[in-house]
Protein backbone atom coordinates (compact mmCIF):
# COMPACT_ATOMS: atom_id res chain seq x y z
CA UNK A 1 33.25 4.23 101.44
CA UNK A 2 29.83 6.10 102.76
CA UNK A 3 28.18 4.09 105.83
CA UNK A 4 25.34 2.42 105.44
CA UNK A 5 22.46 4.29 106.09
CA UNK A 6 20.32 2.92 109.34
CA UNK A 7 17.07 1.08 107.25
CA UNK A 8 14.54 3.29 109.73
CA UNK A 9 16.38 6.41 109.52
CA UNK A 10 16.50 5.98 105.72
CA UNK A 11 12.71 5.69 106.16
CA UNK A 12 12.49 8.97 107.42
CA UNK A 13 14.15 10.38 105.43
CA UNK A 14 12.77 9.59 102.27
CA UNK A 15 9.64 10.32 103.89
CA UNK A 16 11.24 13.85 104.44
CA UNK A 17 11.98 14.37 100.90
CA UNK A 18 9.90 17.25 99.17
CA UNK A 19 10.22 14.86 95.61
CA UNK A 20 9.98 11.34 96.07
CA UNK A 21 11.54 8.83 93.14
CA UNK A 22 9.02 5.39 92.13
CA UNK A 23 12.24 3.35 94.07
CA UNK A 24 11.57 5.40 97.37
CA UNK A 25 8.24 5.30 97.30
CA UNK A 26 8.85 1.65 96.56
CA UNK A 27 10.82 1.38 99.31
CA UNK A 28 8.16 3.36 101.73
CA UNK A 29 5.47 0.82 100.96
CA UNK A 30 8.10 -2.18 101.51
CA UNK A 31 9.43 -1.19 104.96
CA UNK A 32 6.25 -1.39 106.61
CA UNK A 33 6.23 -4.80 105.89
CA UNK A 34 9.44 -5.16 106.90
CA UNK A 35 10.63 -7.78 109.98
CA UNK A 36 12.01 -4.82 112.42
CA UNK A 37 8.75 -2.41 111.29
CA UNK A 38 7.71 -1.17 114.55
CA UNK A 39 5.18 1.78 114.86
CA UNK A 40 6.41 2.96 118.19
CA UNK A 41 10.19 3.13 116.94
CA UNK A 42 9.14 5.07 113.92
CA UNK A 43 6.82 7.27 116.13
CA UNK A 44 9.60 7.71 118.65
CA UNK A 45 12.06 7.91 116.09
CA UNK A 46 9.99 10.54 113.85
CA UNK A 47 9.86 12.94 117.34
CA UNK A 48 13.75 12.44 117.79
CA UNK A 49 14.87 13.77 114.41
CA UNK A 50 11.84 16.55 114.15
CA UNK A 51 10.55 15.23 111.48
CA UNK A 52 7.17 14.26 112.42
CA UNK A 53 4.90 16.33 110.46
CA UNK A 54 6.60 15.96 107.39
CA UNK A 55 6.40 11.79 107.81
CA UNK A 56 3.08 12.21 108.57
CA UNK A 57 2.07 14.56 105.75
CA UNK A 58 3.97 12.65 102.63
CA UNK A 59 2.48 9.23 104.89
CA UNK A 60 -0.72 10.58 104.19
CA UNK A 61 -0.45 11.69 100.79
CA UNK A 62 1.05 7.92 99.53
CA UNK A 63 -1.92 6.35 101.59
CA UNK A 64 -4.22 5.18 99.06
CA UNK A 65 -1.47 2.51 97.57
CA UNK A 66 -1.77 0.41 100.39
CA UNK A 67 -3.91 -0.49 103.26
CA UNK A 68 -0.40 -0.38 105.26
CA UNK A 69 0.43 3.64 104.63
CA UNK A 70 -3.40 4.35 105.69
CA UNK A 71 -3.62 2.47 108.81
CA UNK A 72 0.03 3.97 109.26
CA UNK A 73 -1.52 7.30 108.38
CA UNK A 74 -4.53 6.77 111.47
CA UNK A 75 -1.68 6.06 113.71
CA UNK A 76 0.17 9.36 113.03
CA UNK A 77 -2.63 11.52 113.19
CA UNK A 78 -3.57 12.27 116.36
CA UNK A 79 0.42 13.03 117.12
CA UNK A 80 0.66 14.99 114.36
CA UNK A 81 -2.80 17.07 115.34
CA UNK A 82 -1.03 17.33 118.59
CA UNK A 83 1.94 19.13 117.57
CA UNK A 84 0.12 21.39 114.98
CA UNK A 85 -1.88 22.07 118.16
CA UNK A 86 1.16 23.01 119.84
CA UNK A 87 2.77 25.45 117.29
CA UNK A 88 -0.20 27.40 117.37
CA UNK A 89 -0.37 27.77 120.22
CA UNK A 90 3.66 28.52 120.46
CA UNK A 91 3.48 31.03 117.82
CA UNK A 92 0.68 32.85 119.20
CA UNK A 93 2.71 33.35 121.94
CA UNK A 94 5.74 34.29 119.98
CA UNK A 95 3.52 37.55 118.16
CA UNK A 96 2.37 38.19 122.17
CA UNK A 97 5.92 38.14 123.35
CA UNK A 98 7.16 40.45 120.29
CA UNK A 99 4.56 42.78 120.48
CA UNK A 100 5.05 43.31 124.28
CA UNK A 101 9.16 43.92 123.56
CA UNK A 102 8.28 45.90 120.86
CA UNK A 103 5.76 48.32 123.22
CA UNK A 104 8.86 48.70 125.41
CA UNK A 105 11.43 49.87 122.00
CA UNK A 106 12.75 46.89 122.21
CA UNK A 107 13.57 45.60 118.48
CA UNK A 108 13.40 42.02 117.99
CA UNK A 109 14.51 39.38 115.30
CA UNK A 110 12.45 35.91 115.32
CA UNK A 111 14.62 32.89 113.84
CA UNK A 112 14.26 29.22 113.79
CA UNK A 113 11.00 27.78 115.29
CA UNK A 114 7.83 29.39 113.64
CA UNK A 115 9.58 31.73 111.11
CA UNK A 116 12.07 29.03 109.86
CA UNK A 117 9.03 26.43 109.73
CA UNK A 118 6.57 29.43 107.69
CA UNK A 119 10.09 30.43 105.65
CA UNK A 120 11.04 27.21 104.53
CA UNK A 121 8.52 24.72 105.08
CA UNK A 122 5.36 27.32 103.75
CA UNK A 123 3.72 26.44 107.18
CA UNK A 124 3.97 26.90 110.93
CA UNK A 125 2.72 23.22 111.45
CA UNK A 126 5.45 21.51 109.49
CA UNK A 127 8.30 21.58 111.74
CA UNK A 128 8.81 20.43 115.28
CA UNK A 129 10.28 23.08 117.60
CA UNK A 130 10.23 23.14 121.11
CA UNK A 131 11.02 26.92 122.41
CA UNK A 132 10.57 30.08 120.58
CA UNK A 133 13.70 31.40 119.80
CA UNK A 134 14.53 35.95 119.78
CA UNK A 135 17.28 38.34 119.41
CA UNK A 136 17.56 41.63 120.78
CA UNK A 137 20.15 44.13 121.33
CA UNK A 138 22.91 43.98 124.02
CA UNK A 139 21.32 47.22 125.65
CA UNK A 140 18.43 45.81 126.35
CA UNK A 141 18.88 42.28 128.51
CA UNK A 142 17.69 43.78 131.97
CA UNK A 143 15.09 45.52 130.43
CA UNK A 144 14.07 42.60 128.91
CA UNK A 145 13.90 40.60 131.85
CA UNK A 146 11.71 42.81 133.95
CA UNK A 147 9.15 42.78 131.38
CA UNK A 148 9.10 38.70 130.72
CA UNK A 149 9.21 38.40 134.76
CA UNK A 150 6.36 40.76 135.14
CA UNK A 151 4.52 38.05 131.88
CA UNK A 152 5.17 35.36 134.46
CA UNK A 153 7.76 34.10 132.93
CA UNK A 154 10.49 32.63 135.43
CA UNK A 155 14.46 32.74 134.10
CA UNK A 156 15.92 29.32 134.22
CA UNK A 157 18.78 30.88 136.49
CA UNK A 158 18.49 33.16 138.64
CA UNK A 159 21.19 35.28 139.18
CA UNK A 160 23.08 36.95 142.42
CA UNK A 161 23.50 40.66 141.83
CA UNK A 162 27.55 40.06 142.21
CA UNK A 163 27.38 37.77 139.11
CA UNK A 164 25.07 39.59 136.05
CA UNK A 165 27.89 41.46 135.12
CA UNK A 166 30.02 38.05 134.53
CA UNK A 167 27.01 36.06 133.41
CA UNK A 168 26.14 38.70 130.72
CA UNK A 169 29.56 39.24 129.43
CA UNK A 170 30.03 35.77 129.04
CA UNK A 171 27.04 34.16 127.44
CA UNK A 172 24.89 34.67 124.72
CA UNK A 173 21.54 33.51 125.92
CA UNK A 174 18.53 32.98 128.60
CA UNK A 175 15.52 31.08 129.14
CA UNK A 176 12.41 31.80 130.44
CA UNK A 177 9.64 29.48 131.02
CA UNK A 178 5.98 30.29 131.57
CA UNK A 179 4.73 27.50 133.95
CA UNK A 180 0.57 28.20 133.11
CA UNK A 181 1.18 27.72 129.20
CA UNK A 182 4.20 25.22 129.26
CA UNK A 183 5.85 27.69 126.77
CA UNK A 184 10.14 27.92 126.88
CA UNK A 185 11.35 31.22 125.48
CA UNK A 186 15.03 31.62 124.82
CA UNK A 187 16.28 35.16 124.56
CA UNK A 188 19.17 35.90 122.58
CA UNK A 189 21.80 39.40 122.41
CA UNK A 190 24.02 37.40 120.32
CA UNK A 191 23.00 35.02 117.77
CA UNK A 192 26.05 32.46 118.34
CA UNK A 193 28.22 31.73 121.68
CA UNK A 194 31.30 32.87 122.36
CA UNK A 195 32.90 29.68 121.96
CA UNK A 196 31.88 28.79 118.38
CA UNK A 197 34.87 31.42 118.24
CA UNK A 198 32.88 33.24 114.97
CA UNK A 199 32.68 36.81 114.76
CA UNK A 200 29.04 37.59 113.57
CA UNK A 201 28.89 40.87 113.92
CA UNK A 202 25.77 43.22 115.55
CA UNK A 203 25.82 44.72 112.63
CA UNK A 204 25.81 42.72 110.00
CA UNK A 205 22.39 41.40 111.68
CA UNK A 206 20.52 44.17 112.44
CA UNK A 207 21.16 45.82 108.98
CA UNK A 208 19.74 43.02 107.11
CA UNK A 209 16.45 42.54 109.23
CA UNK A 210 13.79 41.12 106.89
CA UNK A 211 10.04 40.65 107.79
CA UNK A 212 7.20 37.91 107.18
CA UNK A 213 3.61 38.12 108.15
CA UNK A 214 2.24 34.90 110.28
CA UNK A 215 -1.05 35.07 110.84
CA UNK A 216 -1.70 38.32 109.59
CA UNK A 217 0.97 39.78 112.37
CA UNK A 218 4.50 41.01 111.22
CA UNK A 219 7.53 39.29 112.26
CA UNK A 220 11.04 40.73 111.90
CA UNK A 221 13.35 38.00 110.72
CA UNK A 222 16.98 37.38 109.82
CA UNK A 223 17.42 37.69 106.38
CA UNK A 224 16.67 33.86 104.31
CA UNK A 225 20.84 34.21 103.24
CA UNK A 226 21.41 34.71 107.25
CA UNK A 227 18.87 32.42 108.45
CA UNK A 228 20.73 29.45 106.17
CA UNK A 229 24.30 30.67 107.38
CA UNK A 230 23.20 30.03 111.05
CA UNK A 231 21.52 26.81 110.31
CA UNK A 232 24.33 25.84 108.98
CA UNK A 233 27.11 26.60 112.11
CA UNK A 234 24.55 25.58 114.51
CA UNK A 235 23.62 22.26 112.51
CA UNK A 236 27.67 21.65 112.15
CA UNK A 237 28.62 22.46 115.78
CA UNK A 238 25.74 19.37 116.91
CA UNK A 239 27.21 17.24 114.27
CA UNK A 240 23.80 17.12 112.47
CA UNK A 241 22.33 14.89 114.38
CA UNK A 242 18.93 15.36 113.70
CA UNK A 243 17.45 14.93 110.24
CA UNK A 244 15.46 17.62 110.37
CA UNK A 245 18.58 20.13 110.76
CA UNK A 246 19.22 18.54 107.08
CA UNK A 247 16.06 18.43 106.25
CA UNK A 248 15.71 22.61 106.74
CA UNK A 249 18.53 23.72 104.82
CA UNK A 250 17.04 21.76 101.68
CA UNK A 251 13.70 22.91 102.66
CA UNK A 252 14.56 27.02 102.62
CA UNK A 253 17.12 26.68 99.47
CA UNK A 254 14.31 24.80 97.57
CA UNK A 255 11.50 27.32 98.44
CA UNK A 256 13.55 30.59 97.75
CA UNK A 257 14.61 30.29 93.82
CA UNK A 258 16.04 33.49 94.16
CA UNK A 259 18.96 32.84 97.07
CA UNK A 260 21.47 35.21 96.80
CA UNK A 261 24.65 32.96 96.94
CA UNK A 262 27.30 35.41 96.21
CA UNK A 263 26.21 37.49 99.37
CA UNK A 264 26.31 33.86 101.24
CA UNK A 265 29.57 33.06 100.19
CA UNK A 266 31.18 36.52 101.23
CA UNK A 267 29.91 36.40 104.49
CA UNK A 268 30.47 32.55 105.09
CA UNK A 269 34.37 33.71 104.13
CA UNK A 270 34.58 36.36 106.39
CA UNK A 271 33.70 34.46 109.13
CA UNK A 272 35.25 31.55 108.68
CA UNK A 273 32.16 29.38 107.96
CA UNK A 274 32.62 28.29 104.58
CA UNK A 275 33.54 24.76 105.36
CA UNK A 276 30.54 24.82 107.58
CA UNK A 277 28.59 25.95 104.52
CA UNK A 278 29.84 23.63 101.81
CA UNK A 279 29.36 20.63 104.91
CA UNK A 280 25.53 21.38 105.05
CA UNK A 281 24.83 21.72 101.19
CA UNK A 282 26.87 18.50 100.65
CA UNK A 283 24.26 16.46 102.99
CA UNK A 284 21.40 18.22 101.83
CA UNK A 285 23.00 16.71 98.14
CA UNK A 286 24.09 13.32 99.76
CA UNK A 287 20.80 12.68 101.62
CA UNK A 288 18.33 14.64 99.86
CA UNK A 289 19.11 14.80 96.22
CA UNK A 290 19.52 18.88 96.96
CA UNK A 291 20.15 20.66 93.37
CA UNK A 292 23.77 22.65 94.11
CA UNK A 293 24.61 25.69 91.68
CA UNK A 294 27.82 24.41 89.83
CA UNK A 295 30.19 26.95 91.04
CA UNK A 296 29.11 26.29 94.55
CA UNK A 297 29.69 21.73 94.01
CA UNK A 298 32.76 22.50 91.93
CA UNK A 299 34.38 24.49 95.52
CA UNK A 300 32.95 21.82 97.76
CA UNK A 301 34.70 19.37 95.51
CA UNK A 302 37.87 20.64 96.08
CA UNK A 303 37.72 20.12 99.73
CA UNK A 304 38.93 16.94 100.20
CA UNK A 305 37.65 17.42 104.00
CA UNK A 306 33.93 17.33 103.21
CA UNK A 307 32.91 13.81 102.37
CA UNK A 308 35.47 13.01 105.38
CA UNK A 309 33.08 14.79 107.07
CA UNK A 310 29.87 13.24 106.03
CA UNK A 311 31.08 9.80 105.83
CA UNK A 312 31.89 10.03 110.13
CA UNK A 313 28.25 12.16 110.64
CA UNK A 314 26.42 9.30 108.81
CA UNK A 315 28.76 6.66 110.91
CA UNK A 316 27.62 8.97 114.23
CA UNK A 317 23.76 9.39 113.90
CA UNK A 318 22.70 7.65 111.14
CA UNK A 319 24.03 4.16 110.62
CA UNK A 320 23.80 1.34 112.59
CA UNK A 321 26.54 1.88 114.79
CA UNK A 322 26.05 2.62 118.33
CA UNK A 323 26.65 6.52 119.48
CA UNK A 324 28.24 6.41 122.58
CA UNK A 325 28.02 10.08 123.40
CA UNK A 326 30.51 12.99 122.93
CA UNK A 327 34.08 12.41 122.95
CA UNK A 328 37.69 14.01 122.36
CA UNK A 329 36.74 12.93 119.02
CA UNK A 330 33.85 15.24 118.70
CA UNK A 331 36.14 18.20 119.86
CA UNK A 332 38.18 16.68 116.84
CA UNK A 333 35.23 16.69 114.17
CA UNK A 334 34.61 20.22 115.20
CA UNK A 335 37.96 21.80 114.37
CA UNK A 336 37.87 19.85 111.11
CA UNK A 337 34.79 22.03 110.09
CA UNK A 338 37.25 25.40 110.27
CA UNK A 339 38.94 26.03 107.65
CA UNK A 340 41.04 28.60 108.67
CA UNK A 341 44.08 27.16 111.59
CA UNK A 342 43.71 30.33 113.34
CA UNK A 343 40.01 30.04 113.87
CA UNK A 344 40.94 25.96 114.79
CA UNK A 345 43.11 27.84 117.71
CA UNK A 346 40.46 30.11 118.06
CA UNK A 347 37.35 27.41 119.09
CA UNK A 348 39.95 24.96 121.17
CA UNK A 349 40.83 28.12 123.39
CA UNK A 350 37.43 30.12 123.87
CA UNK A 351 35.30 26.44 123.42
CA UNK A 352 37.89 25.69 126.78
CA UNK A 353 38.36 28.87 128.99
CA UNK A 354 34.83 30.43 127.95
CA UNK A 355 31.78 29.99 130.43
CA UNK A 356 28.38 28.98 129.08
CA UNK A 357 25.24 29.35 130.67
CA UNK A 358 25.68 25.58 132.27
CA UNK A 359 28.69 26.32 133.91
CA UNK A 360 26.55 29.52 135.52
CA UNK A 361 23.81 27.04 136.60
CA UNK A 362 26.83 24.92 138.39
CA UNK A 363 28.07 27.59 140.05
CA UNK A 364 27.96 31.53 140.78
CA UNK A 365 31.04 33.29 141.42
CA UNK A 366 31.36 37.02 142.86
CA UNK A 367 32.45 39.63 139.94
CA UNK A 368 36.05 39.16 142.25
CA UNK A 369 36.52 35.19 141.42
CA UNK A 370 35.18 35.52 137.87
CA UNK A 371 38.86 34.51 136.82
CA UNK A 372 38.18 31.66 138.51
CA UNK A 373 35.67 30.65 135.75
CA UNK A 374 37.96 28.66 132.94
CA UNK A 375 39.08 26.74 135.88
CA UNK A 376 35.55 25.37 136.45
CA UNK A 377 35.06 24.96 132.71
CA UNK A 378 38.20 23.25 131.96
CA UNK A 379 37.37 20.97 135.10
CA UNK A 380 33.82 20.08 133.99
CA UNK A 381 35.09 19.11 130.40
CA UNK A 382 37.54 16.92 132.14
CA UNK A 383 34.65 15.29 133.79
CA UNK A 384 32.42 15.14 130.89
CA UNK A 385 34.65 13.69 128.29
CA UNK A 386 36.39 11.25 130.13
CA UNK A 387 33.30 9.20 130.78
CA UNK A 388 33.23 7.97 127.35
């Protein structure tokens, strides 16, 4: 049996919904005059999840049925004006930041944040993000960094000279942040860490690059099939615990008819992601009413792991039991979401012995002790886990 749904989490998300039945917009108008209505838990709650602008915007839209939703509506306002405020000013410096890489060859690929708000959402306002988020090629890290140094942008770790060659081998990412504009950049060289344990090849990225224009500036992308894949593992691997992770793969299948699903499915099986795949459509289904191509709900279906799946997310994150943090038992939900017992192997042994950039923050180790590295990670687990 499905957990109940949290009543102000079932708020948002009907107020997330791009098509809204008479019995949830019933139920809209209703909760505000419900007993545990609070504005500053909806507010608060709304920010959590990412789904701010979207409340506020459908919010606004049902305001005339009730002097409730419109003095609602004045209350989310000046939040909402705030963050739309924000992601201009976020994506203004994402087409700086590009543009500068770019004048140095250095190719770029944009995803979530801006791009996956203007992709799926039709509008850089609509979704909450709070860094900008861009690829580039292995080859280029140290270039990279002199240039966003010589911005004024300061790496969140600064690294000895007898640990870049670990650091970079090692993880995936690093983040800048430019003190005078309050703006986090996260550069990428590989789209996924090492110890989701899934082989996404350079390749298979940087053949497929795609484009949109923002503000009459080009941005390369990953491809809308790509962008949805990675949504999907990253989603998964944080247990979808924000709505609006949910909320964005109904979002970009609903406003691109023309998906190409039989690419998505090939490239989902080759790496191992398929279960992944089928786990985000099935939300988007359970908690959004998402319209599935019958091939596609016929397969998920079958896997008599999915709704397993769901039912302990919803328990998690959205019902009314308390989260107590991560446990063995989120270690457990994650191998459940591979289908493949070699890539279950895979994640315990790389997701153990693999460093990630906290573990560099922690400590630096000479090039000489870098063996000593799973030792610290397998340590720091330890620690982490057994508090819960």
């Amino acid at each position: 049996m499905l957990y109940k749904i949290n009543i102000h989490l079932l708020f948002l998300i009907y107020c997330s919904k791009t098509q809204l039945t008479q019995n949830e917009i019933q139920f809209i108008i209703n909760y505000l005059k419900h007993e545990k209505f609070s504005y500053q838990l909806i507010i608060q709650l709304a920010h959590k999840h990412g789904v701010f602008s979207i409340v506020y915007k459908t919010i606004k839209l049902l305001a005339s049925s009730t002097k409730e939703l419109l003095d609602f509506s004045l209350q989310l306002k000046i939040h909402y004006l705030n963050i739309s405020k924000r992601n201009m000013l976020m994506t203004a410096e994402l087409i700086t930041i590009t543009k500068l890489l770019n004048q140095h060859k250095i190719k770029t690929i944009t995803f979530k944040g801006p791009v996956l708000s203007q992709m799926a959402y039709g509008d850089i306002t609509l979704r909450q993000y709070g860094d900008i988020d861009i690829l580039i090629r292995k080859k280029d890290r140290f270039n990279m960094i002199n240039i966003l140094e010589n911005k004024g942008y300061i790496p969140e770790i600064i690294l000895k000279n007898s640990t870049k060659e670990t650091f970079f081998n090692a993880v995936n990412i690093i983040a800048f942040y430019n003190k005078s504009i309050g703006i986090r950049i996260e550069i990428h060289w590989e789209l996924l860490s090492q110890n989701y344990a899934i082989n996404w090849h350079e390749n298979t990225l940087w053949n497929d690059v795609k484009s949109i224009q923002i503000n009459n500036n080009k941005i390369d992308i990953l491809s809308m099939e790509l962008h949805l894949l990675y949504i999907c593992v990253h989603s998964a691997k944080h247990l979808y615990e924000r709505i609006e992770w949910i909320c964005d793969i109904d979002r970009l299948i609903n406003t691109n008819p023309n998906i190409d699903w039989k690419y998505i499915l090939k490239e989902a099986k080759n790496m191992g992601i398929t279960r992944m795949l089928y786990l985000g459509l099935a939300l988007c289904k359970e908690l959004f009413d998402l319209k599935i191509p019958e091939e596609i709900q016929n397969s998920i279906s079958h896997d008599k792991k999915i709704p397993i799946l769901i039912n302990k997310i919803i328990k998690i994150n959205y019902s009314d039991t308390t989260y107590q943090g991560k446990s063995i038992n989120t270690l457990f939900l994650l191998l459940d979401m591979r289908e493949n017992y070699i890539d279950k192997l895979k994640l315990l042994y790389k997701g153990i012995i693999t460093p990630k950039f906290d573990d560099f923050l922690f400590f630096q180790l000479p090039k000489q002790m870098a063996f000593l590295y799973p030792i610290v990670r397998f340590f720091r687990l330890i620690k982490k886990y057994s508090k819960y």
